[in-house]
C-alpha atoms as a PDB file:
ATOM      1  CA  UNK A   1     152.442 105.890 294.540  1.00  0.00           C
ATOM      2  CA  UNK A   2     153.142 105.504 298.406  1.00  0.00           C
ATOM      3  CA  UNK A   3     154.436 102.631 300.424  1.00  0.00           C
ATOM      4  CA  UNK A   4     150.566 101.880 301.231  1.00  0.00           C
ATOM      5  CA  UNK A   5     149.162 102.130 297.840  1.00  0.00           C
ATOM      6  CA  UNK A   6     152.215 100.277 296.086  1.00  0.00           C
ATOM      7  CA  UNK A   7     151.336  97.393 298.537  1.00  0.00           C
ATOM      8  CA  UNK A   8     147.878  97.518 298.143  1.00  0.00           C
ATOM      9  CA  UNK A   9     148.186  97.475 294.314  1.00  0.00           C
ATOM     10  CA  UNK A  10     150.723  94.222 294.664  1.00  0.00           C
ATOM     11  CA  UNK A  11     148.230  92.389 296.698  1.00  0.00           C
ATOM     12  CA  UNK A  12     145.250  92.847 294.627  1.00  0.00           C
ATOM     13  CA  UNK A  13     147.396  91.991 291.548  1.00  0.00           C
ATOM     14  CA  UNK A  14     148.276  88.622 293.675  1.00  0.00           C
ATOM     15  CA  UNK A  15     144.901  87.918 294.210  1.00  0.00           C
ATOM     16  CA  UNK A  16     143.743  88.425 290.622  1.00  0.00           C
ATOM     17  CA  UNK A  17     146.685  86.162 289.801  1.00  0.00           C
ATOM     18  CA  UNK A  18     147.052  83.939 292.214  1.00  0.00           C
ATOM     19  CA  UNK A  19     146.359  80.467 290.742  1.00  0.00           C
ATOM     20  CA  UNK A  20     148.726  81.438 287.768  1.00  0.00           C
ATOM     21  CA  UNK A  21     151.347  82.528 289.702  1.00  0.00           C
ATOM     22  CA  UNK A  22     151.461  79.421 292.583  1.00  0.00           C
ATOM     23  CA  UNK A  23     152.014  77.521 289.005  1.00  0.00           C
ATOM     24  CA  UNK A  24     154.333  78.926 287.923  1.00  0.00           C
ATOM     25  CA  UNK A  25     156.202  79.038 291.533  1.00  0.00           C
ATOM     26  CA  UNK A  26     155.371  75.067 292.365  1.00  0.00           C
ATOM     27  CA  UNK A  27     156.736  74.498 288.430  1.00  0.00           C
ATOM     28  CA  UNK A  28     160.036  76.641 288.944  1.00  0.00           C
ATOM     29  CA  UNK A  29     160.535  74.695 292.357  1.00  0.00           C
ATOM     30  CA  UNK A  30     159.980  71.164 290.948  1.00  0.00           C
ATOM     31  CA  UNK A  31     162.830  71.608 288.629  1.00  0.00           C
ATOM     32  CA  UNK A  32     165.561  73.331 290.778  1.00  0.00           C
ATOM     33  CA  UNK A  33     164.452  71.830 294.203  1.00  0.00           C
ATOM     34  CA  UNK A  34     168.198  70.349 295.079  1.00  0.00           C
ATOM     35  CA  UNK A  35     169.001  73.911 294.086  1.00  0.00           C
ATOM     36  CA  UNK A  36     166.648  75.708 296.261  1.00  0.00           C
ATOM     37  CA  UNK A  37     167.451  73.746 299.168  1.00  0.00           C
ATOM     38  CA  UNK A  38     170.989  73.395 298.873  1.00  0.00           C
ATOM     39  CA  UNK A  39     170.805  77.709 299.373  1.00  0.00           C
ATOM     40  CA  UNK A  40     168.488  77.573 302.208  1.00  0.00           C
ATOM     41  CA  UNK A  41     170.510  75.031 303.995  1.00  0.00           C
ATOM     42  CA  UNK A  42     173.749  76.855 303.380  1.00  0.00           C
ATOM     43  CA  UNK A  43     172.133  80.349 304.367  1.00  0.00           C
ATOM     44  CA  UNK A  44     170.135  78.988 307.675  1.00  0.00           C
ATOM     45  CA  UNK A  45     173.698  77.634 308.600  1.00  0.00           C
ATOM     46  CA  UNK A  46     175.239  81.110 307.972  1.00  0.00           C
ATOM     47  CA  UNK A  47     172.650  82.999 308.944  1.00  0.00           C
ATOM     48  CA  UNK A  48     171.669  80.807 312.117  1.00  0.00           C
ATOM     49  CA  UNK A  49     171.557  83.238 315.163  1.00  0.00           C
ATOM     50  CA  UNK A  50     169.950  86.325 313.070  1.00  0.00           C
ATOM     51  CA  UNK A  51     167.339  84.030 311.860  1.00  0.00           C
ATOM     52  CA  UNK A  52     166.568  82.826 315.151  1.00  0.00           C
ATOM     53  CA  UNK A  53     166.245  86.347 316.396  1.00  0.00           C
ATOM     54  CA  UNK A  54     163.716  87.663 313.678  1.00  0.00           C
ATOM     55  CA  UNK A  55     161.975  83.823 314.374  1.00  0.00           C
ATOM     56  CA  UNK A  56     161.690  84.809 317.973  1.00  0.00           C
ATOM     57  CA  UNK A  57     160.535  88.335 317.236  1.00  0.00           C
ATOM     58  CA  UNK A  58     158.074  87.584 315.082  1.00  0.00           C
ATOM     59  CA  UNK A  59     156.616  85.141 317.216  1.00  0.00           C
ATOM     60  CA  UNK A  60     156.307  87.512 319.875  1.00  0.00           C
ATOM     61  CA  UNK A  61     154.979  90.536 317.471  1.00  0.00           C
ATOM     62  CA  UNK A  62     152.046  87.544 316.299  1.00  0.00           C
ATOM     63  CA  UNK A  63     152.034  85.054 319.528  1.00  0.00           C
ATOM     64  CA  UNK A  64     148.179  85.419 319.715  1.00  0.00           C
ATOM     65  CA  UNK A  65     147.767  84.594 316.087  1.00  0.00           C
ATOM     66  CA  UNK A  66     150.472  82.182 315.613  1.00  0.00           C
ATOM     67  CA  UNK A  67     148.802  80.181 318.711  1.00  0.00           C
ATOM     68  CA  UNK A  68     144.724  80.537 317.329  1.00  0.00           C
ATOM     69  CA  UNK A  69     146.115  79.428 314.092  1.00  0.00           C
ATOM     70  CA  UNK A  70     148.062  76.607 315.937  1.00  0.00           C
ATOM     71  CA  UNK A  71     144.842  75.306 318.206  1.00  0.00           C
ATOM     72  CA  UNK A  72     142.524  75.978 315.477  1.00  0.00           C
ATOM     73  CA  UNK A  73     144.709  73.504 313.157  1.00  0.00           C
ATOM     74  CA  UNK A  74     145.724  70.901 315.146  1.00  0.00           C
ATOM     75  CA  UNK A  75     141.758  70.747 316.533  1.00  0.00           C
ATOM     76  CA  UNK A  76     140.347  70.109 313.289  1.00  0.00           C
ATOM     77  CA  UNK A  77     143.130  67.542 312.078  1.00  0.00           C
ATOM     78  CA  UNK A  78     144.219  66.184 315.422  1.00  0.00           C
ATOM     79  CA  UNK A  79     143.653  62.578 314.347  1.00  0.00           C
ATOM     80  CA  UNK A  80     145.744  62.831 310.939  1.00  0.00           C
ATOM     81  CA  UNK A  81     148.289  64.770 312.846  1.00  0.00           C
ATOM     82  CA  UNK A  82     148.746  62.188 315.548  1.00  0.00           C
ATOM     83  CA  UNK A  83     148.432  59.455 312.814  1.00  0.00           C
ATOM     84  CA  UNK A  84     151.571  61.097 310.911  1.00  0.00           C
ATOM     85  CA  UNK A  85     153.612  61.914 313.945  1.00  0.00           C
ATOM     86  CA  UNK A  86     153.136  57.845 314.939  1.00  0.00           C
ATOM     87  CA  UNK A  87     154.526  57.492 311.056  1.00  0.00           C
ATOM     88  CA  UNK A  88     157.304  59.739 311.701  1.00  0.00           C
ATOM     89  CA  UNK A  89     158.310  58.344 314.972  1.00  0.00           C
ATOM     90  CA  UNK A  90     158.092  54.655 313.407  1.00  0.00           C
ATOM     91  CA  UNK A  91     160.580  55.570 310.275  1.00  0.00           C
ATOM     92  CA  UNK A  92     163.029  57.571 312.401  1.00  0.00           C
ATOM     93  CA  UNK A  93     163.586  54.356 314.900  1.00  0.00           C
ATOM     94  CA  UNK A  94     163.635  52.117 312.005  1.00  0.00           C
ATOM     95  CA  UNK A  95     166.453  53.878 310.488  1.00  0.00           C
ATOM     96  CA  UNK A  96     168.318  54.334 312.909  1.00  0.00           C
ATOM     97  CA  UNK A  97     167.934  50.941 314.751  1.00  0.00           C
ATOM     98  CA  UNK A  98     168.711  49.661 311.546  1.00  0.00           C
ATOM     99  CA  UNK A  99     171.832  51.760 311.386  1.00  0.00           C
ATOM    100  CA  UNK A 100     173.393  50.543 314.643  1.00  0.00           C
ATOM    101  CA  UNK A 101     171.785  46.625 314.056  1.00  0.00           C
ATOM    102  CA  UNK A 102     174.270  43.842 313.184  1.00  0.00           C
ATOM    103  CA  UNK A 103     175.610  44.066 309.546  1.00  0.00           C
ATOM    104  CA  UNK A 104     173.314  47.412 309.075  1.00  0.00           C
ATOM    105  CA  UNK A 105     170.114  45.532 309.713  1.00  0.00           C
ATOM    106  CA  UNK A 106     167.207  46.077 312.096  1.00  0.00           C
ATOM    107  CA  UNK A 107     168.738  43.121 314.351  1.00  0.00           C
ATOM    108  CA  UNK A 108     170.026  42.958 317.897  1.00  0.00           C
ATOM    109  CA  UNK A 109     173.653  42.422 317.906  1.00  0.00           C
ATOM    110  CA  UNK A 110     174.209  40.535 320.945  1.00  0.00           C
ATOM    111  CA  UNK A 111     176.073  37.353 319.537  1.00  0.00           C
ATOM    112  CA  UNK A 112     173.594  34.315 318.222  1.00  0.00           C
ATOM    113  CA  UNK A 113     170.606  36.474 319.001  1.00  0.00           C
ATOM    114  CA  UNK A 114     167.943  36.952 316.032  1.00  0.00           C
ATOM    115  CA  UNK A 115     165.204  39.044 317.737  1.00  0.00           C
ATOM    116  CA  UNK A 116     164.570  41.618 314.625  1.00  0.00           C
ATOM    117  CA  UNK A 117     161.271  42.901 316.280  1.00  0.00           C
ATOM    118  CA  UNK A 118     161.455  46.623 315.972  1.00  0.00           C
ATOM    119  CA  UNK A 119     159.190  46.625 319.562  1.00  0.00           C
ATOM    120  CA  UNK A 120     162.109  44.637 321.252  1.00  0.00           C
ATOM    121  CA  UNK A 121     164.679  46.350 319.698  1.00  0.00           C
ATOM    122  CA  UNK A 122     166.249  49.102 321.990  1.00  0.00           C
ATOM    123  CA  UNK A 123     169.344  51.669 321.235  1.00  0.00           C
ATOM    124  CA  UNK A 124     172.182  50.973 323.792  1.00  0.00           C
ATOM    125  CA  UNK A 125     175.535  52.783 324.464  1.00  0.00           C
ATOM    126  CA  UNK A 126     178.527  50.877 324.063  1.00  0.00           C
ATOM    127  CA  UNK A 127     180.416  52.338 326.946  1.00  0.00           C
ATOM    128  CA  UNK A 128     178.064  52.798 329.140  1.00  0.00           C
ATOM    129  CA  UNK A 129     177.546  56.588 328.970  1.00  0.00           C
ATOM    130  CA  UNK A 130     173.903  57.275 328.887  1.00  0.00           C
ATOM    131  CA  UNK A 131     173.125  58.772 332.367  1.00  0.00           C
ATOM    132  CA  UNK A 132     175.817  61.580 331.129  1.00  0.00           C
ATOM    133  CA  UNK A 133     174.160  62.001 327.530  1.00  0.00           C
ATOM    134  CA  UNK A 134     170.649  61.880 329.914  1.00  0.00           C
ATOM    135  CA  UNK A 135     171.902  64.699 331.915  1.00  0.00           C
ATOM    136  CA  UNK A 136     173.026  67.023 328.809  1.00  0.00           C
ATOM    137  CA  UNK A 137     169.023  66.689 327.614  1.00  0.00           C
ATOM    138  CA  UNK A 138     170.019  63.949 325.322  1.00  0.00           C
ATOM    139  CA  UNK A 139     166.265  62.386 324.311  1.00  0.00           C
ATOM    140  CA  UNK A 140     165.005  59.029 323.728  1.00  0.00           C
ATOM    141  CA  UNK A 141     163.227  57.060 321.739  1.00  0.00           C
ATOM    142  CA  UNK A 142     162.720  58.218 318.043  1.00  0.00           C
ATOM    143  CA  UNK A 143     164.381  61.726 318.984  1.00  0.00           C
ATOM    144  CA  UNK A 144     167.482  59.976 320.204  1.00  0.00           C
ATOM    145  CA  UNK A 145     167.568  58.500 316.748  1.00  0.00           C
ATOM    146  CA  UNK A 146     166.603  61.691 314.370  1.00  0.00           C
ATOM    147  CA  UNK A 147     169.050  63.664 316.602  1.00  0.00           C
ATOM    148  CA  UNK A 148     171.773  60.455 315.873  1.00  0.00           C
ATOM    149  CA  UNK A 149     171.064  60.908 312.411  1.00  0.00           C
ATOM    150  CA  UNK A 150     171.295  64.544 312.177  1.00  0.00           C
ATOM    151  CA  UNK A 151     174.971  64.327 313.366  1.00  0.00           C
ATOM    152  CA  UNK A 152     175.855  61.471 311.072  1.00  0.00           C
ATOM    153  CA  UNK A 153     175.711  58.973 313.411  1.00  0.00           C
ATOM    154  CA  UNK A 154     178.368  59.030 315.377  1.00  0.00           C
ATOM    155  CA  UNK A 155     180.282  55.563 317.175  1.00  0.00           C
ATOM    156  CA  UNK A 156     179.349  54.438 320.717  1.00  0.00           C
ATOM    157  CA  UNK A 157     175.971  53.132 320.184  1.00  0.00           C
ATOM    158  CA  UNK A 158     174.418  49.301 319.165  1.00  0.00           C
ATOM    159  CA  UNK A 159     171.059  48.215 319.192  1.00  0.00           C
ATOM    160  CA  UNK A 160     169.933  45.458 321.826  1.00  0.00           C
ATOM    161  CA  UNK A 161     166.738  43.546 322.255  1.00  0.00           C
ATOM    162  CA  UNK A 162     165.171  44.495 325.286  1.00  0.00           C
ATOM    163  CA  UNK A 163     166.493  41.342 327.120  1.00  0.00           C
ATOM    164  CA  UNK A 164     170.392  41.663 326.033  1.00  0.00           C
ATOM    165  CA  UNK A 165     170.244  45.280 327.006  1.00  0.00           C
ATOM    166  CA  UNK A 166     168.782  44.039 330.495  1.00  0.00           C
ATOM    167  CA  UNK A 167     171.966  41.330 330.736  1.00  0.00           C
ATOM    168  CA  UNK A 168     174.318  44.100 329.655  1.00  0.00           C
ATOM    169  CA  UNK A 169     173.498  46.098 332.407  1.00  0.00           C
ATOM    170  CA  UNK A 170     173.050  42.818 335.118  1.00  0.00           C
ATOM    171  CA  UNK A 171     176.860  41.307 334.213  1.00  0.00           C
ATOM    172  CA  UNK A 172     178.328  44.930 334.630  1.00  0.00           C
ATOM    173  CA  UNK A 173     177.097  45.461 337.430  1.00  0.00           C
ATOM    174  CA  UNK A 174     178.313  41.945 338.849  1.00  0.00           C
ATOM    175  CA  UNK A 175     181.565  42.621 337.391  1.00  0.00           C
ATOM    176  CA  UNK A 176     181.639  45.923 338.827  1.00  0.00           C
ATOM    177  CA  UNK A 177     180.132  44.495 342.575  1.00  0.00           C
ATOM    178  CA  UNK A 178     183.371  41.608 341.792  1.00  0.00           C
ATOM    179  CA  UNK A 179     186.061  44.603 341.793  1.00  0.00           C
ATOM    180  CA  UNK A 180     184.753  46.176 344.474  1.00  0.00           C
ATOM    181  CA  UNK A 181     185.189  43.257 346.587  1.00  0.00           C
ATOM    182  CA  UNK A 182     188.296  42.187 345.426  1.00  0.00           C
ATOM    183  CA  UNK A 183     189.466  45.804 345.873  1.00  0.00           C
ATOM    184  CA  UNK A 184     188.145  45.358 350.182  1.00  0.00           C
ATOM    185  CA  UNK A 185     189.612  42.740 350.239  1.00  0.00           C
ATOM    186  CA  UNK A 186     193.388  43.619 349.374  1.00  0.00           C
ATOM    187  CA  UNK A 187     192.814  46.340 351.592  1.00  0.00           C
ATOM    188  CA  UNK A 188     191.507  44.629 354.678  1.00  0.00           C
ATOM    189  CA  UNK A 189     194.079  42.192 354.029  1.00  0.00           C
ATOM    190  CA  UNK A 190     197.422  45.037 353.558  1.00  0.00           C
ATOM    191  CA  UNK A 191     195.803  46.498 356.639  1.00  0.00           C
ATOM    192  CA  UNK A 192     195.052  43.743 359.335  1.00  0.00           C
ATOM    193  CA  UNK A 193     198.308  42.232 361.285  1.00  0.00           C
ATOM    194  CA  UNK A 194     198.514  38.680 359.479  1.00  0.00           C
ATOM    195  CA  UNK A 195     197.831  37.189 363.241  1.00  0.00           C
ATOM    196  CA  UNK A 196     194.572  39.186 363.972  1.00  0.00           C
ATOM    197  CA  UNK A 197     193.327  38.799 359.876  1.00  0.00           C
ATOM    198  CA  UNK A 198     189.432  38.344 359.388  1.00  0.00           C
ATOM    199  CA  UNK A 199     188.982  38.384 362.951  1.00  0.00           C
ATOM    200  CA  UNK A 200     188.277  41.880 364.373  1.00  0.00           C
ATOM    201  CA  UNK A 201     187.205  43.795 361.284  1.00  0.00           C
ATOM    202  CA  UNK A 202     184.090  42.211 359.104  1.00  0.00           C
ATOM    203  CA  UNK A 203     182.241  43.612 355.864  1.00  0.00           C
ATOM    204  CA  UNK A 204     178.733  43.374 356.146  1.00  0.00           C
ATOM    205  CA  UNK A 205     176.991  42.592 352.702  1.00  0.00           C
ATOM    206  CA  UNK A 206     175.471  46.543 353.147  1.00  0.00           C
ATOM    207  CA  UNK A 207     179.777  47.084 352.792  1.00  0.00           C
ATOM    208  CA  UNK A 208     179.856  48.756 356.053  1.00  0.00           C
ATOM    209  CA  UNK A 209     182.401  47.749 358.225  1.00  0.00           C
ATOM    210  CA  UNK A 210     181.896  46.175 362.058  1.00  0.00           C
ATOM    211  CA  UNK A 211     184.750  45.925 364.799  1.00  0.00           C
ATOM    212  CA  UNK A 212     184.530  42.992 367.288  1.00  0.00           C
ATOM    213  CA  UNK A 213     186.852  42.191 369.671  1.00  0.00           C
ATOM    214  CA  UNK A 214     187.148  38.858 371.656  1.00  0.00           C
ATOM    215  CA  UNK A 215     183.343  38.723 371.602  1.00  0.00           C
ATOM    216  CA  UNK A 216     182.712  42.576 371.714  1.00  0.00           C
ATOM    217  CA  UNK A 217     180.784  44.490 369.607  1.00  0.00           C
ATOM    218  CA  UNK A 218     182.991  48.244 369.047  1.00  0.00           C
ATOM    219  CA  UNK A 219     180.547  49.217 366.426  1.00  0.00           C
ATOM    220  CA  UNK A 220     179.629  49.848 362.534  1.00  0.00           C
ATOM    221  CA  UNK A 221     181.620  51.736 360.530  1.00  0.00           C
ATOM    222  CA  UNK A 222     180.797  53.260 356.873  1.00  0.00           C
ATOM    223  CA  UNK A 223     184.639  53.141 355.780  1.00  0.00           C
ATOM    224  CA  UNK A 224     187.551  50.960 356.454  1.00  0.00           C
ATOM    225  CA  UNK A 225     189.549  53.834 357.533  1.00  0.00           C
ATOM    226  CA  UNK A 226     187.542  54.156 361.043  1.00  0.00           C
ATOM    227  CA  UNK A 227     186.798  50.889 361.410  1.00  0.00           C
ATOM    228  CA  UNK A 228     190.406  50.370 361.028  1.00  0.00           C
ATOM    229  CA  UNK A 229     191.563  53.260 363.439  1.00  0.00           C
ATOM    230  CA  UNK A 230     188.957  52.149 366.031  1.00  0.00           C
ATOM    231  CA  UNK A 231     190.043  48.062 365.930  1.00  0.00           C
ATOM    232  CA  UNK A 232     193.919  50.049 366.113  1.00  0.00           C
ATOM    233  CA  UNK A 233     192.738  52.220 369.549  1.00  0.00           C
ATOM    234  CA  UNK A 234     191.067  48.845 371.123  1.00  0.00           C
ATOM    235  CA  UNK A 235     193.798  46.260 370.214  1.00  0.00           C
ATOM    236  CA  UNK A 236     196.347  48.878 371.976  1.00  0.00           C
ATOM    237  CA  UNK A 237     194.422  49.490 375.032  1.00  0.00           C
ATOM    238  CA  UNK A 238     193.980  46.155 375.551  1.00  0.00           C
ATOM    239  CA  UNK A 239     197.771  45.356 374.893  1.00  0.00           C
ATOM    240  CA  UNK A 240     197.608  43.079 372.228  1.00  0.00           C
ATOM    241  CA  UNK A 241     199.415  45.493 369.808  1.00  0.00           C
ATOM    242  CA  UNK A 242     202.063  47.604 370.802  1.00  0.00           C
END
């Protein structure tokens, strides 16, 4: 027999078959499914660039297919499909909400707050760091907390009600505002001439800089630095430094 008529023979022996043999396939599964996917897992891992090769080239080889099939499915069950996505987006923030909750619960863990809400309930980074996860594609919502999941769930993340993660943000950024004041202010301070201090050189509360001189304006400045050299040049030429 040829290629062709070996395949052709196989086929119509599947068809004549076929209920027997998904049987005995869906049977054979049931009992060595930890098995079965224990060896796919390893192999996809092994195998993970040469599988997403062949992936990509079949796709390409049966794009017009694969996407009929595709719009053809998902317009005759969009409402189911949308209904389990919804499911699947619920459970995944559940879990891992849950995960990162106080004592492993699906509770904010801001201290003597009880909001268990999963609506209110937000995933917040300990440190601070998620404008650089946001710029390396990290995603939100119940992606952020498959993706968590996939990796184990690594340390540097809590979950916050809405309003704690809001007052997280507000007091570091007062605390930060609070350094950077304090910081101006040793350095307008180590700068000045104890005699002339706070008089010639003023932060507006934009934290630009102005120069004025017994009742003349010399200008804004955006750093100390020039404001600094410019209050210097005036002060000389008018012979109250040396």
């Amino acid at each position: 027999m040829t290629p062709e008529e070996t395949k052709a023979y196989r086929s119509a022996q599947y068809q004549k078959n076929r209920d027997k043999v998904l049987k005995t396939a869906n049977e054979y599964y049931a009992a060595n499914r930890e098995t079965i996917l224990a060896y796919k897992k390893a192999y996809a891992a092994e195998n993970r660039e040469e599988i997403a090769i062949k992936k990509a080239a079949r796709y390409q080889k049966n794009k017009d297919v694969v996407l009929a099939k595709s719009k053809t499915r998902y317009s005759d069950k969009s409402p189911e499909i949308l209904e389990q996505q919804a499911e699947w987006r619920l459970q995944a923030k559940k879990e891992g909400l849950a995960h990162y909750g106080k004592n492993g619960q699906l509770q904010c863990c801001w201290p003597e707050c009880d909001i268990t809400d999963l609506d209110m309930l937000t995933l917040d980074h300990i440190v601070n760091d998620g404008a650089e996860h946001r710029r390396k594609k990290f995603p939100g919502g119940a992606s952020a907390c498959t993706r968590l999941k996939n990796a184990g769930y690594p340390e540097g993340f809590q979950t916050l009600c809405a309003n704690h993660q809001l007052k997280k943000e507000t007091e570091r950024k007062r605390l930060e505002r609070k350094q950077r004041h304090a910081k101006d202010a040793i350095l307008i301070r180590a700068q000045r001439r104890p005699s002339l201090n706070s008089k010639h050189v003023h932060e507006t509360k934009y934290h630009t800089y102005q120069v004025r001189i017994q009742g003349d304006y010399y200008g804004t400045f955006k750093t100390l630095e020039k404001a600094m050299a410019v209050r210097n040049a005036v002060l000389t030429q008018k012979g109250m430094i040396q």
